[in-house]
PDB file of N, CA and C in Angstrom:
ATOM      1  N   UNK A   1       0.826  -1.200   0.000  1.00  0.00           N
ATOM      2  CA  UNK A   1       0.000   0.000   0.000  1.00  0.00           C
ATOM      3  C   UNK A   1       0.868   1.261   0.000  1.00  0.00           C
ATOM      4  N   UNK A   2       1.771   0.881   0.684  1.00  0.00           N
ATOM      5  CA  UNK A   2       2.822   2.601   0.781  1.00  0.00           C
ATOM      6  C   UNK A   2       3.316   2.522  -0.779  1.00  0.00           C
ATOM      7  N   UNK A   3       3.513   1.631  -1.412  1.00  0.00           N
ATOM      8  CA  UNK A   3       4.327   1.954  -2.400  1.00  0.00           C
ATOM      9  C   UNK A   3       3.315   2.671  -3.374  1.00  0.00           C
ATOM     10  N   UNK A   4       2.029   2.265  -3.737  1.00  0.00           N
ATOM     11  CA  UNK A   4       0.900   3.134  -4.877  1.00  0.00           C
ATOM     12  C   UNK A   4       0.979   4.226  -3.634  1.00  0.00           C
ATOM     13  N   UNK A   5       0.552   4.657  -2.832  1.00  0.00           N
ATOM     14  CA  UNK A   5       0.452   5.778  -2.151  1.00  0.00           C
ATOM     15  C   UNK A   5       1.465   7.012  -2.449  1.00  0.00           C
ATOM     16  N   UNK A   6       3.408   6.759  -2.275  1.00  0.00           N
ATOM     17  CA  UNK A   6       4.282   7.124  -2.452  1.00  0.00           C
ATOM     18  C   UNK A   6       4.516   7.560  -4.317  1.00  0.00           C
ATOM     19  N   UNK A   7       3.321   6.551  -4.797  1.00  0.00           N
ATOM     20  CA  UNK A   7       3.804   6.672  -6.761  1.00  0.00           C
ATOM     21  C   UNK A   7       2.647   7.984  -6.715  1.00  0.00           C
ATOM     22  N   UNK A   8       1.563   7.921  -6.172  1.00  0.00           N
ATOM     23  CA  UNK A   8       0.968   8.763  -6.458  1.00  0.00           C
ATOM     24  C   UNK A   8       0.836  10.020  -6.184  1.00  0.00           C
ATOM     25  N   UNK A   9       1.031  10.022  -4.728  1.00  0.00           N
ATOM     26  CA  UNK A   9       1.938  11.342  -4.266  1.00  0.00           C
ATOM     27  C   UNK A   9       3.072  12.228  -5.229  1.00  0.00           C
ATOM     28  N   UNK A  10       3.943  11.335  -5.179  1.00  0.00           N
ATOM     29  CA  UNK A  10       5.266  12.165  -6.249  1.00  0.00           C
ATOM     30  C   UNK A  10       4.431  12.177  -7.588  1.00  0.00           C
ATOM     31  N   UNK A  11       3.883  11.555  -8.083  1.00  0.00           N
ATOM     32  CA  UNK A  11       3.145  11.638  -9.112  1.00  0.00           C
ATOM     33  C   UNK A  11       2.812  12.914 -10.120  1.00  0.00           C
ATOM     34  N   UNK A  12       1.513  13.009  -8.471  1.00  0.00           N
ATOM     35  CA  UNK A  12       0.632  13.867  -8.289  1.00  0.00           C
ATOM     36  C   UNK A  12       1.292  15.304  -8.101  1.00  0.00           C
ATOM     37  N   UNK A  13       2.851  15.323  -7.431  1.00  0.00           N
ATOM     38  CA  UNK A  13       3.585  16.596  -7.070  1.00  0.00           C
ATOM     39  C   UNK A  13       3.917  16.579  -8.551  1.00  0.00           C
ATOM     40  N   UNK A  14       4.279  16.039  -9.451  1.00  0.00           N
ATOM     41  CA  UNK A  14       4.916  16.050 -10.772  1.00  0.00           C
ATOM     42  C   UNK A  14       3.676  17.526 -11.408  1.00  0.00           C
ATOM     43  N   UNK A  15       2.327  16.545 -11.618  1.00  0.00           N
ATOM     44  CA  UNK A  15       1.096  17.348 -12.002  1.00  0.00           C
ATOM     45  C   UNK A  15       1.063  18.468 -11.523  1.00  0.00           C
ATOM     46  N   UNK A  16       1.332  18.298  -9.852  1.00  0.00           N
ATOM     47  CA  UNK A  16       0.858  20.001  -9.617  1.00  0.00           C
ATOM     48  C   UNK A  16       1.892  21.058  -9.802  1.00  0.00           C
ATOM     49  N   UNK A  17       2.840  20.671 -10.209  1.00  0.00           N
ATOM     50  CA  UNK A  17       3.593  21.502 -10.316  1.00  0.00           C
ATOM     51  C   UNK A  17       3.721  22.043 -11.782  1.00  0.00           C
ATOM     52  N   UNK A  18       3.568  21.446 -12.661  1.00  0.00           N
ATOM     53  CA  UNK A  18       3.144  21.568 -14.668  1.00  0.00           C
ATOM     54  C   UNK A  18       2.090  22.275 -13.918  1.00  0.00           C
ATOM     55  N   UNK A  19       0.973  21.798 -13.440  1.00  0.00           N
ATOM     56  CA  UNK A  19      -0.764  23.086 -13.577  1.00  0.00           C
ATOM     57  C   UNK A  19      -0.442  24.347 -13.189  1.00  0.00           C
ATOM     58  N   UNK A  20       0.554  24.952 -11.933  1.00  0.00           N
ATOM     59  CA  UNK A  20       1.260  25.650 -11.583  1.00  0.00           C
ATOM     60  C   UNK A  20       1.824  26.533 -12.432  1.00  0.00           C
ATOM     61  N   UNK A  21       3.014  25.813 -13.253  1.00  0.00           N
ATOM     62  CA  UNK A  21       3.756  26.592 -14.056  1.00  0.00           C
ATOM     63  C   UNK A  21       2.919  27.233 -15.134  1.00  0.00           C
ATOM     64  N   UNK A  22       1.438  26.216 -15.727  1.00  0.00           N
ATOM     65  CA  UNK A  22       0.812  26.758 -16.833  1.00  0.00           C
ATOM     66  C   UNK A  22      -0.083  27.753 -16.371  1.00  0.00           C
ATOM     67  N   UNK A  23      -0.492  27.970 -15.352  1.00  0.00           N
ATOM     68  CA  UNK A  23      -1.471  28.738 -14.950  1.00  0.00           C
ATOM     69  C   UNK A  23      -0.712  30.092 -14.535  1.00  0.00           C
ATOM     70  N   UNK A  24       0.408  30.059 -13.559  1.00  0.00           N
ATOM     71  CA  UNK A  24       0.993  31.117 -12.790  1.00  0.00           C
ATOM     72  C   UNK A  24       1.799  31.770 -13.881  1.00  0.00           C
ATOM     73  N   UNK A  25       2.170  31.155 -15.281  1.00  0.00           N
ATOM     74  CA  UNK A  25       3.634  31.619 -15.957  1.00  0.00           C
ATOM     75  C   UNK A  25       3.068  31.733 -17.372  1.00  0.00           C
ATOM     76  N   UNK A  26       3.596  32.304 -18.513  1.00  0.00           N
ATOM     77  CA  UNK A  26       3.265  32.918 -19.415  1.00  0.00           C
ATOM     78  C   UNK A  26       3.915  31.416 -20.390  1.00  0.00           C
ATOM     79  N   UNK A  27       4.390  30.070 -20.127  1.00  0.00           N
ATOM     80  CA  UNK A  27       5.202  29.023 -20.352  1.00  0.00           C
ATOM     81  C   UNK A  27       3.952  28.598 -20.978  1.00  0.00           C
ATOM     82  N   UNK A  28       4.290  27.867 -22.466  1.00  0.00           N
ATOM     83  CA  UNK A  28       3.168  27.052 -23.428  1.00  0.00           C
ATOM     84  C   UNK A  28       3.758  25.567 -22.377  1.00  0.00           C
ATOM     85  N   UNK A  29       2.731  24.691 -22.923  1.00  0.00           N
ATOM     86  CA  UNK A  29       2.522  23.403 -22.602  1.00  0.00           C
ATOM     87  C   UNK A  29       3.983  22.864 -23.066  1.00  0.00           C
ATOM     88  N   UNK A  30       4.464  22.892 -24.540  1.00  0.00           N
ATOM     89  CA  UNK A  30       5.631  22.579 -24.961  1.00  0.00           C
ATOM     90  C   UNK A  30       6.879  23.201 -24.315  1.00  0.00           C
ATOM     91  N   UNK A  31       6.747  24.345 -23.518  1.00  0.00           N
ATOM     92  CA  UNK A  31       7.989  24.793 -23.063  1.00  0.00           C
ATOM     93  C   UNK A  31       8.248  23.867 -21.319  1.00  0.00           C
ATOM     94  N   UNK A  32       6.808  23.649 -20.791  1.00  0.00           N
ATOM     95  CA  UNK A  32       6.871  23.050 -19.490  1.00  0.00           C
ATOM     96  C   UNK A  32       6.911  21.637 -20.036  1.00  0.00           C
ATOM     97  N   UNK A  33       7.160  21.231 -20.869  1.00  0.00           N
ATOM     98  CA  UNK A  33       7.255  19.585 -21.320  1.00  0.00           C
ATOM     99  C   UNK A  33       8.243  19.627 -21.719  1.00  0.00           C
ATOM    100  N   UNK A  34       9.731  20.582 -22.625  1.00  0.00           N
ATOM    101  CA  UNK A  34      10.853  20.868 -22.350  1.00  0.00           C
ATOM    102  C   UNK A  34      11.074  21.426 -21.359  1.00  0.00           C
ATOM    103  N   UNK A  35      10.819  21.766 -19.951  1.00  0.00           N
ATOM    104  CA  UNK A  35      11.318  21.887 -19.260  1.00  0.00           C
ATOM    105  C   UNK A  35      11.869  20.469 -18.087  1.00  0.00           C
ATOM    106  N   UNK A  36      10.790  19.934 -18.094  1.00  0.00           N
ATOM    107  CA  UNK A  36      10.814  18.951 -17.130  1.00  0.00           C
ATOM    108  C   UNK A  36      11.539  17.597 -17.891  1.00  0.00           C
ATOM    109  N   UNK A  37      11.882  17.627 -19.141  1.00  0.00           N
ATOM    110  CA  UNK A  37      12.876  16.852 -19.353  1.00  0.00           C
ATOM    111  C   UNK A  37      13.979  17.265 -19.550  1.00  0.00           C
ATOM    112  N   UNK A  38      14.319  18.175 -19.758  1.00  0.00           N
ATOM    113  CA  UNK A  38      15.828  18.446 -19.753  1.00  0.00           C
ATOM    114  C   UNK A  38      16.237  18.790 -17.565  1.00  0.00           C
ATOM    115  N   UNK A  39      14.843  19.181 -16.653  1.00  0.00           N
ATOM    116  CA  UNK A  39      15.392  19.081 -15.408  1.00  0.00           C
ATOM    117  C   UNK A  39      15.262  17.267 -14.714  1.00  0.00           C
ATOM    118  N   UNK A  40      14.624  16.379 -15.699  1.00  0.00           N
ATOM    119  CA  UNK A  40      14.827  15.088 -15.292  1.00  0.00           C
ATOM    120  C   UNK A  40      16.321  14.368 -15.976  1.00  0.00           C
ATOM    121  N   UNK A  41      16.939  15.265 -17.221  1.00  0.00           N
ATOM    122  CA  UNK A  41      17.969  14.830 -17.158  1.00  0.00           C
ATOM    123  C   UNK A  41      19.105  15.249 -16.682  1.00  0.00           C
ATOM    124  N   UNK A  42      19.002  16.827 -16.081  1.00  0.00           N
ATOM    125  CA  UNK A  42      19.837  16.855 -15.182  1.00  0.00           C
ATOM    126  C   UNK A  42      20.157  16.268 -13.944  1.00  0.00           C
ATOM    127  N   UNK A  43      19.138  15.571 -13.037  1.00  0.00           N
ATOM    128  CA  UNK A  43      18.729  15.184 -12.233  1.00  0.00           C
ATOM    129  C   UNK A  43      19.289  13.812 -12.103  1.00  0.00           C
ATOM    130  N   UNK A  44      19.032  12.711 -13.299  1.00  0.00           N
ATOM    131  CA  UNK A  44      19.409  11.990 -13.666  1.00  0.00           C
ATOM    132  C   UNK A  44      21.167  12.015 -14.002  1.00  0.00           C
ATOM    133  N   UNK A  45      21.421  12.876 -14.465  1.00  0.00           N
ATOM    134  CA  UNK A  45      22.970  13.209 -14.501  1.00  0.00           C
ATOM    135  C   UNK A  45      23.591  13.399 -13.217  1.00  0.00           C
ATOM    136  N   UNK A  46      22.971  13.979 -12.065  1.00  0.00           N
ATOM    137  CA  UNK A  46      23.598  14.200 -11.119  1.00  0.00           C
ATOM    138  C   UNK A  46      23.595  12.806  -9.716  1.00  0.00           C
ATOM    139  N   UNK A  47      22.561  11.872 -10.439  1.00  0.00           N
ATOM    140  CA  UNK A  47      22.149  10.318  -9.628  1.00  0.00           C
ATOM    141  C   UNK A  47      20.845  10.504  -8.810  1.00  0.00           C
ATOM    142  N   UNK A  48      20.456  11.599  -8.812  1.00  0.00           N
ATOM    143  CA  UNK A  48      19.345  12.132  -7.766  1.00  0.00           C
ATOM    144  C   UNK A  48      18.120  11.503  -8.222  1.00  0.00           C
ATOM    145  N   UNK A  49      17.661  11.457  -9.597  1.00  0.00           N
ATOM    146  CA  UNK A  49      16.840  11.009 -10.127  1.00  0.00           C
ATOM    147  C   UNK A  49      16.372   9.244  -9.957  1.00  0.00           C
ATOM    148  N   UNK A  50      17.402   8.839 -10.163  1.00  0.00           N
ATOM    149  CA  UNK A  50      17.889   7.071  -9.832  1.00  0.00           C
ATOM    150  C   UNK A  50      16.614   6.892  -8.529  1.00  0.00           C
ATOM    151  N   UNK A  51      17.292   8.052  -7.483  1.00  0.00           N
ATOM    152  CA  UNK A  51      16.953   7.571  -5.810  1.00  0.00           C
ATOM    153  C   UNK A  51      15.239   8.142  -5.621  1.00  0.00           C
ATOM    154  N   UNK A  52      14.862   9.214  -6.547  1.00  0.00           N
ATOM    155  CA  UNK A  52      13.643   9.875  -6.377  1.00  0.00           C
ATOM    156  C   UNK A  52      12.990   8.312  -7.021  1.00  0.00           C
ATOM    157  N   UNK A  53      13.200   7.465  -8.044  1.00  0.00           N
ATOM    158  CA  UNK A  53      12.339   6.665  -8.789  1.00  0.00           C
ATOM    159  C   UNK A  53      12.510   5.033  -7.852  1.00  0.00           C
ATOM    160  N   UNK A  54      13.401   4.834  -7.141  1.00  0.00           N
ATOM    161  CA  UNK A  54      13.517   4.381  -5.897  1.00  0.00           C
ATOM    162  C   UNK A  54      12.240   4.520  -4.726  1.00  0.00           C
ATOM    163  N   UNK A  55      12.251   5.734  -4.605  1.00  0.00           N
ATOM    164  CA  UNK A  55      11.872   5.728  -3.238  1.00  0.00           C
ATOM    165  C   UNK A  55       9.980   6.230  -3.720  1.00  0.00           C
ATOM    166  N   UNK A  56      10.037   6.819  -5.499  1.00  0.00           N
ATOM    167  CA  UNK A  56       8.120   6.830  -5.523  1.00  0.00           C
ATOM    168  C   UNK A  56       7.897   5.832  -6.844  1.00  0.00           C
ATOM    169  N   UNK A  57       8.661   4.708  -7.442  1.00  0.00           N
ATOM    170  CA  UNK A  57       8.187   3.687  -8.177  1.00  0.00           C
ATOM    171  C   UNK A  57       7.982   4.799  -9.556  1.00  0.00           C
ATOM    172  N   UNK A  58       6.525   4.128 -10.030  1.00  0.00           N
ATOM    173  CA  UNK A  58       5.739   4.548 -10.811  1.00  0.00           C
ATOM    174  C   UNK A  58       5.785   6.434 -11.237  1.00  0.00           C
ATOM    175  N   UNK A  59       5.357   6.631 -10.090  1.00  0.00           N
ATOM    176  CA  UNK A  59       5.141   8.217  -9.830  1.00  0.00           C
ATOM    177  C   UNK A  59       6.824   8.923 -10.426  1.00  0.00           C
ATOM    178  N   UNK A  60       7.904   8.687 -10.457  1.00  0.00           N
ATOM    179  CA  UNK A  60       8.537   9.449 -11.058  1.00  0.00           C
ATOM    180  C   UNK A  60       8.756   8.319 -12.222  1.00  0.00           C
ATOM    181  N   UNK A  61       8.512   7.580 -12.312  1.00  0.00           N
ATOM    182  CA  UNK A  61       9.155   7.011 -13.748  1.00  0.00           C
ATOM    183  C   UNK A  61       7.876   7.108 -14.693  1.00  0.00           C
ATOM    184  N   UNK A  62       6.924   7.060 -14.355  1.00  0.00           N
ATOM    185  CA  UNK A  62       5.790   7.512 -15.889  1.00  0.00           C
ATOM    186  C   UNK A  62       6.249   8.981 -16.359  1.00  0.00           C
ATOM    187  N   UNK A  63       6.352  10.188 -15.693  1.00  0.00           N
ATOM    188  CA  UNK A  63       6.426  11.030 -16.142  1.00  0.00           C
ATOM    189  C   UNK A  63       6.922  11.559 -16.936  1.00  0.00           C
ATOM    190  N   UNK A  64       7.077  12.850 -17.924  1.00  0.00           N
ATOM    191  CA  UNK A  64       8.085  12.871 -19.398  1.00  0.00           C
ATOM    192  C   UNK A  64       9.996  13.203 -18.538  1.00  0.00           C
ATOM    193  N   UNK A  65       9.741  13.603 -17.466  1.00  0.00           N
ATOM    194  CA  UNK A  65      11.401  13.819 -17.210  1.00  0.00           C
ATOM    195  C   UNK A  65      11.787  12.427 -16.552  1.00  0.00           C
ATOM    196  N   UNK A  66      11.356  11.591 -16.572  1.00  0.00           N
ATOM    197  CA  UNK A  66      11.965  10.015 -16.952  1.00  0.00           C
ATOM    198  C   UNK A  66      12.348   9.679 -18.300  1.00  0.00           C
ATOM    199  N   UNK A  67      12.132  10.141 -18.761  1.00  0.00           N
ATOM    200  CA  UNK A  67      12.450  10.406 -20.699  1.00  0.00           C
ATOM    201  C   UNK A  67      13.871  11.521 -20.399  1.00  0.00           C
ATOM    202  N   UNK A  68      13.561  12.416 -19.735  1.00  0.00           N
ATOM    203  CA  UNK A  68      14.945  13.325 -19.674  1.00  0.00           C
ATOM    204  C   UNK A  68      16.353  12.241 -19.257  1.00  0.00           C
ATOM    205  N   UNK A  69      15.603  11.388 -17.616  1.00  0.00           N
ATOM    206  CA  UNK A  69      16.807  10.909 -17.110  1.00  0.00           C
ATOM    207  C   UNK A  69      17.248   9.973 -18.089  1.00  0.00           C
ATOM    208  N   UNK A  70      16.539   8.981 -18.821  1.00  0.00           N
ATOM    209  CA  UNK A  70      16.872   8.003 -19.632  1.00  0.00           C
ATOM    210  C   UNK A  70      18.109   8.735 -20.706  1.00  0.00           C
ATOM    211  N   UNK A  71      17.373   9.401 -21.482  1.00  0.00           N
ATOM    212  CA  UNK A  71      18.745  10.218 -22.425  1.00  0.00           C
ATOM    213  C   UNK A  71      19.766  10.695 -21.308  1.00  0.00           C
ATOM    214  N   UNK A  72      19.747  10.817 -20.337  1.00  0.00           N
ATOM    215  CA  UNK A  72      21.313  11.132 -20.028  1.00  0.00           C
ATOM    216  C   UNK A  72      21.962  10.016 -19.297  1.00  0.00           C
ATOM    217  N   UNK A  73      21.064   9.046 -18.703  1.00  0.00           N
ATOM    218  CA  UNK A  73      21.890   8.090 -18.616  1.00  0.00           C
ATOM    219  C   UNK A  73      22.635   7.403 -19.724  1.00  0.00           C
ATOM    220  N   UNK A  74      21.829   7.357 -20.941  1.00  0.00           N
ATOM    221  CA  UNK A  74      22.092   6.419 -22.130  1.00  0.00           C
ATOM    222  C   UNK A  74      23.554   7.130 -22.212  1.00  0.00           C
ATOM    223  N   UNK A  75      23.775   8.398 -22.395  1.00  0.00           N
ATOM    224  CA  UNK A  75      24.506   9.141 -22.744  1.00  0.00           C
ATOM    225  C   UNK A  75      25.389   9.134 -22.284  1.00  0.00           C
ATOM    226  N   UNK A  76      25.724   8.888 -20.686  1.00  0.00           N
ATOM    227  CA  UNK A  76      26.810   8.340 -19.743  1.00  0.00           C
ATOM    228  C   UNK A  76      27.531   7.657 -19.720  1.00  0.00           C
ATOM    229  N   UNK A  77      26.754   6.651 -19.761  1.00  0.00           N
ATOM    230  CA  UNK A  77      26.866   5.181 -19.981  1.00  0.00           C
ATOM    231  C   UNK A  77      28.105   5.131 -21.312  1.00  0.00           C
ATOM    232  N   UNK A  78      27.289   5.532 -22.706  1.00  0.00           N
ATOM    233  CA  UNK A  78      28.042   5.353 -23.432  1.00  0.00           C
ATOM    234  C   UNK A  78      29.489   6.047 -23.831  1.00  0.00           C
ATOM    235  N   UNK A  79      28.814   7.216 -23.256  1.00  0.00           N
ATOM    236  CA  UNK A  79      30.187   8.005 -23.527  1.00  0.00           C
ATOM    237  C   UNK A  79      31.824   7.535 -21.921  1.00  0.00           C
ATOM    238  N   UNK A  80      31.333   6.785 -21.656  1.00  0.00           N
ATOM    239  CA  UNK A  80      32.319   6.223 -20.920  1.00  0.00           C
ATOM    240  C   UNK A  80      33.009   4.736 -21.679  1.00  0.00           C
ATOM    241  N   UNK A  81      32.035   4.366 -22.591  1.00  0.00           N
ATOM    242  CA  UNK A  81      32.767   2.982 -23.363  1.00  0.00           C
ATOM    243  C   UNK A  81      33.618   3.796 -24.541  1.00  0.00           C
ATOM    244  N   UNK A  82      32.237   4.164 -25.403  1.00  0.00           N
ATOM    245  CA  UNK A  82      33.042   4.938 -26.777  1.00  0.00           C
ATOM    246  C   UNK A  82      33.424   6.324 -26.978  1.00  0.00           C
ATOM    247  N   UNK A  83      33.727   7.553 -25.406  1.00  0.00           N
ATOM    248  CA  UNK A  83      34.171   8.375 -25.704  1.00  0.00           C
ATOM    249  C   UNK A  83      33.160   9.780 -26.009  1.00  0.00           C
ATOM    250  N   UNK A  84      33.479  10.822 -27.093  1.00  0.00           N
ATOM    251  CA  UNK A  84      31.763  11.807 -26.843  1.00  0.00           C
ATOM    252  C   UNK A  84      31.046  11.472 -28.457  1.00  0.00           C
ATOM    253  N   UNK A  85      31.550  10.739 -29.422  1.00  0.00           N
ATOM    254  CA  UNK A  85      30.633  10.180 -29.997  1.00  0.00           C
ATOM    255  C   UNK A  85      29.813   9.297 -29.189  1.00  0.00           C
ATOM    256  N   UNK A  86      29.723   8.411 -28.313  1.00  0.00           N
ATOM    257  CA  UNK A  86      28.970   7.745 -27.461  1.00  0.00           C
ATOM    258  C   UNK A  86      27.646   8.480 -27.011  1.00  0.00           C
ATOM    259  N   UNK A  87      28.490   9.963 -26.554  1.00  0.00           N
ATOM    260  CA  UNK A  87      27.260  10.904 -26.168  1.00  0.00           C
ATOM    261  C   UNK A  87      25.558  11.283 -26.899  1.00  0.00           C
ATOM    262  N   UNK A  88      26.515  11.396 -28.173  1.00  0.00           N
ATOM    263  CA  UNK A  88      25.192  11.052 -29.226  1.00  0.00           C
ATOM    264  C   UNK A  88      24.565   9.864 -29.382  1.00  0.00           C
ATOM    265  N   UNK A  89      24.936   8.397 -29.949  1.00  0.00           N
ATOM    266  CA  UNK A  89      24.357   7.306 -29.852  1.00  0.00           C
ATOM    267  C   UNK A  89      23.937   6.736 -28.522  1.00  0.00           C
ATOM    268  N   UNK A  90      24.336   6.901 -27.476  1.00  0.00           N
ATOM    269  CA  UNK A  90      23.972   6.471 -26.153  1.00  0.00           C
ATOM    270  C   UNK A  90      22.630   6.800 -25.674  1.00  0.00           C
ATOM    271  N   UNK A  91      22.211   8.313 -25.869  1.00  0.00           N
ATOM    272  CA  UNK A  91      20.883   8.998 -25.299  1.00  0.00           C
ATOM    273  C   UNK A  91      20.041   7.837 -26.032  1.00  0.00           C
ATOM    274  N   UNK A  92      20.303   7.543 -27.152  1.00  0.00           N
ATOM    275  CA  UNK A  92      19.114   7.139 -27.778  1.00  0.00           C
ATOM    276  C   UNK A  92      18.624   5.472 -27.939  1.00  0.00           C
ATOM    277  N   UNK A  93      19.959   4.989 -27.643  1.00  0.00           N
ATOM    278  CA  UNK A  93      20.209   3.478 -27.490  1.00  0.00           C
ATOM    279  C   UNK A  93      18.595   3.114 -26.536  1.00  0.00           C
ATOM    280  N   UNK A  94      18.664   3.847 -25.154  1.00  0.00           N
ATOM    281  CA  UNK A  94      17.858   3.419 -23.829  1.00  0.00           C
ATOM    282  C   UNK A  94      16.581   4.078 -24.514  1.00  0.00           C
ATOM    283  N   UNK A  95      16.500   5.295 -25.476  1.00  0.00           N
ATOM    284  CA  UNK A  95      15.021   5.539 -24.984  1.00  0.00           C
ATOM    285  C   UNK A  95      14.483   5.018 -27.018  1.00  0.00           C
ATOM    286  N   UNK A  96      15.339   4.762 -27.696  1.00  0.00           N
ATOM    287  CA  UNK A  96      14.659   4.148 -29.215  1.00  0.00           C
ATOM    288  C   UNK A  96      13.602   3.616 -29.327  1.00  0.00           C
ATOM    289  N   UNK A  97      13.310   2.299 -28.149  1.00  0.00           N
ATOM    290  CA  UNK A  97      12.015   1.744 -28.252  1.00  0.00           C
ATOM    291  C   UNK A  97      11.016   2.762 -27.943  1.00  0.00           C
ATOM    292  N   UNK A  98      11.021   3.531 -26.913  1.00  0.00           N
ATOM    293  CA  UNK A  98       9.405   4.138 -26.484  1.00  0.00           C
ATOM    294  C   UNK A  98       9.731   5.338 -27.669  1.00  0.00           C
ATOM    295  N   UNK A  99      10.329   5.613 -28.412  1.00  0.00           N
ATOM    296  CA  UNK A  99      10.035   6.896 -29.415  1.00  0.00           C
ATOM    297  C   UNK A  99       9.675   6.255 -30.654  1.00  0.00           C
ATOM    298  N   UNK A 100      10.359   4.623 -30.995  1.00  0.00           N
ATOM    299  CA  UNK A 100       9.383   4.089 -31.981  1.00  0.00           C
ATOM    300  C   UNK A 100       7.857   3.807 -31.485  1.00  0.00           C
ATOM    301  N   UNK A 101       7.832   3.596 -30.571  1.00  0.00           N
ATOM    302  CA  UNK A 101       6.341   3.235 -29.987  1.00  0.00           C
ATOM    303  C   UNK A 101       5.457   4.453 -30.592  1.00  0.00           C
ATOM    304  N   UNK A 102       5.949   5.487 -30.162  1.00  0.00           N
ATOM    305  CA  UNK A 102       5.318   6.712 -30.098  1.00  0.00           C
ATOM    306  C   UNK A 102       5.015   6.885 -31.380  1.00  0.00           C
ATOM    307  N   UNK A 103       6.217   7.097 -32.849  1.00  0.00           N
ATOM    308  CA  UNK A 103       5.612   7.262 -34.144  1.00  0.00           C
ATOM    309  C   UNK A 103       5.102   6.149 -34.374  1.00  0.00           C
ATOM    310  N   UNK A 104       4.966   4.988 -34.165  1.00  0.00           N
ATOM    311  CA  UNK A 104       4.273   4.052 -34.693  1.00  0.00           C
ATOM    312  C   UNK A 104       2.523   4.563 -34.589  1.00  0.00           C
ATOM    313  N   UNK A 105       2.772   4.448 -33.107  1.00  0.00           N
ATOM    314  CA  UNK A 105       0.924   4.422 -32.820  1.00  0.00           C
ATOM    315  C   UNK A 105       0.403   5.810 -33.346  1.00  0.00           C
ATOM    316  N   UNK A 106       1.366   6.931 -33.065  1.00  0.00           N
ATOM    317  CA  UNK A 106       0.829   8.110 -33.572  1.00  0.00           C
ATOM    318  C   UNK A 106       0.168   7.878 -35.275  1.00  0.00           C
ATOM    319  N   UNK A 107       1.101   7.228 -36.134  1.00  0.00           N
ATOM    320  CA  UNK A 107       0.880   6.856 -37.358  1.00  0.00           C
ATOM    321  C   UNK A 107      -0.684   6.018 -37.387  1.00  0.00           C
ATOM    322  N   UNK A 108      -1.019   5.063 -36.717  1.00  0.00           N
ATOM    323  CA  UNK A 108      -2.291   4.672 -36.993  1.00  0.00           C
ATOM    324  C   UNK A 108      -3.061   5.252 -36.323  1.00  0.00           C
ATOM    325  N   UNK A 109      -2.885   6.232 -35.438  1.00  0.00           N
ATOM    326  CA  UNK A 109      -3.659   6.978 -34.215  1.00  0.00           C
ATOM    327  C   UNK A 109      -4.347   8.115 -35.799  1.00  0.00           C
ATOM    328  N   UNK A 110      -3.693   8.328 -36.553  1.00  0.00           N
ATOM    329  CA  UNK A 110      -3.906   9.085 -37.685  1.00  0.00           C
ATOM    330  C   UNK A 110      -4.835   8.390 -38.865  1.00  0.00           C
ATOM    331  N   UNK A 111      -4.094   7.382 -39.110  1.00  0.00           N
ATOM    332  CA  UNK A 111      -5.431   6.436 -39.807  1.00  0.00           C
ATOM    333  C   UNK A 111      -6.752   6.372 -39.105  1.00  0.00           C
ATOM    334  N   UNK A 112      -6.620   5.929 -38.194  1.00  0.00           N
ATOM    335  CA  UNK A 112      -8.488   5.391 -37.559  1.00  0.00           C
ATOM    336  C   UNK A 112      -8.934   7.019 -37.408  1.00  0.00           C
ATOM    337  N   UNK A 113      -8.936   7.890 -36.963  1.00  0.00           N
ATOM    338  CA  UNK A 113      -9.342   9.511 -36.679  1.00  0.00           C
ATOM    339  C   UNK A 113      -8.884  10.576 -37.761  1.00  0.00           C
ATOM    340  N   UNK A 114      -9.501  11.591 -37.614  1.00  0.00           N
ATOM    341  CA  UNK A 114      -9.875  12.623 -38.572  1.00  0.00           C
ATOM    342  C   UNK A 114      -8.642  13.179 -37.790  1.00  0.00           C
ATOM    343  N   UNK A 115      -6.882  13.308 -38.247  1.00  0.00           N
ATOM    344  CA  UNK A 115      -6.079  14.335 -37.587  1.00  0.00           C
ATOM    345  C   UNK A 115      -6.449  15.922 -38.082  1.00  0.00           C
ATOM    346  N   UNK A 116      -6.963  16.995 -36.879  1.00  0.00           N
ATOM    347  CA  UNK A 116      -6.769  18.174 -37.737  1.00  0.00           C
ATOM    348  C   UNK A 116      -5.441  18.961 -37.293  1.00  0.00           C
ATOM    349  N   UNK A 117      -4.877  19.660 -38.503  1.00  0.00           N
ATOM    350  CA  UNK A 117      -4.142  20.229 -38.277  1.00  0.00           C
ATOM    351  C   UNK A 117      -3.132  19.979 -39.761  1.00  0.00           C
TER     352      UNK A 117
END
């Protein structure tokens, strides 16, 4: 029970803090969705991130700056085998699958519905 309690909590602090920024700050949706991944991959760069997804499960790892920490771990990681070309192929090694996921379904998410725009 503590552990869904603890995912949803941090979760839920994730949310209120995006409704926050969009409401209190002049920030589009896309700038607070680059924000919180490039501060989950700093976060992640610094190990802090590791221990936050530790200690709330779910609650910090669904969110998009779990996508931040992933690219900088990938990026770590690799650039310690192959150097700072690594830096580039590494981010993307860890997160390739969920961004094919993403154009895939987006692609038939477009077939079955009327996309406007």
């Amino acid at each position: 029970m503590g552990n869904y309690l603890m995912a949803f909590l941090i979760g839920g602090l994730f949310c209120v803090v995006g409704q926050l920024l969009f409401d209190l700050t002049p920030l589009t949706p896309g700038h607070i969705l680059s924000g919180f991944t490039v501060a989950g991959g700093i976060l992640g760069g610094l190990g802090v991130y590791d221990k936050l997804i530790e200690f709330a499960g779910a609650g910090a790892l669904l969110p998009i700056s779990s996508f931040g920490n992933s690219l900088a771990k990938g990026a770590m990681s690799e650039a310690a085998r192959s150097g700072i070309l690594g830096v580039l192929t590494g981010m993307f090694e860890l997160t390739s699958t969920g961004i094919t996921a993403a154009i895939i379904f987006a692609f038939f998410m477009a077939l079955v519905f009327n996309p406007k725009g």
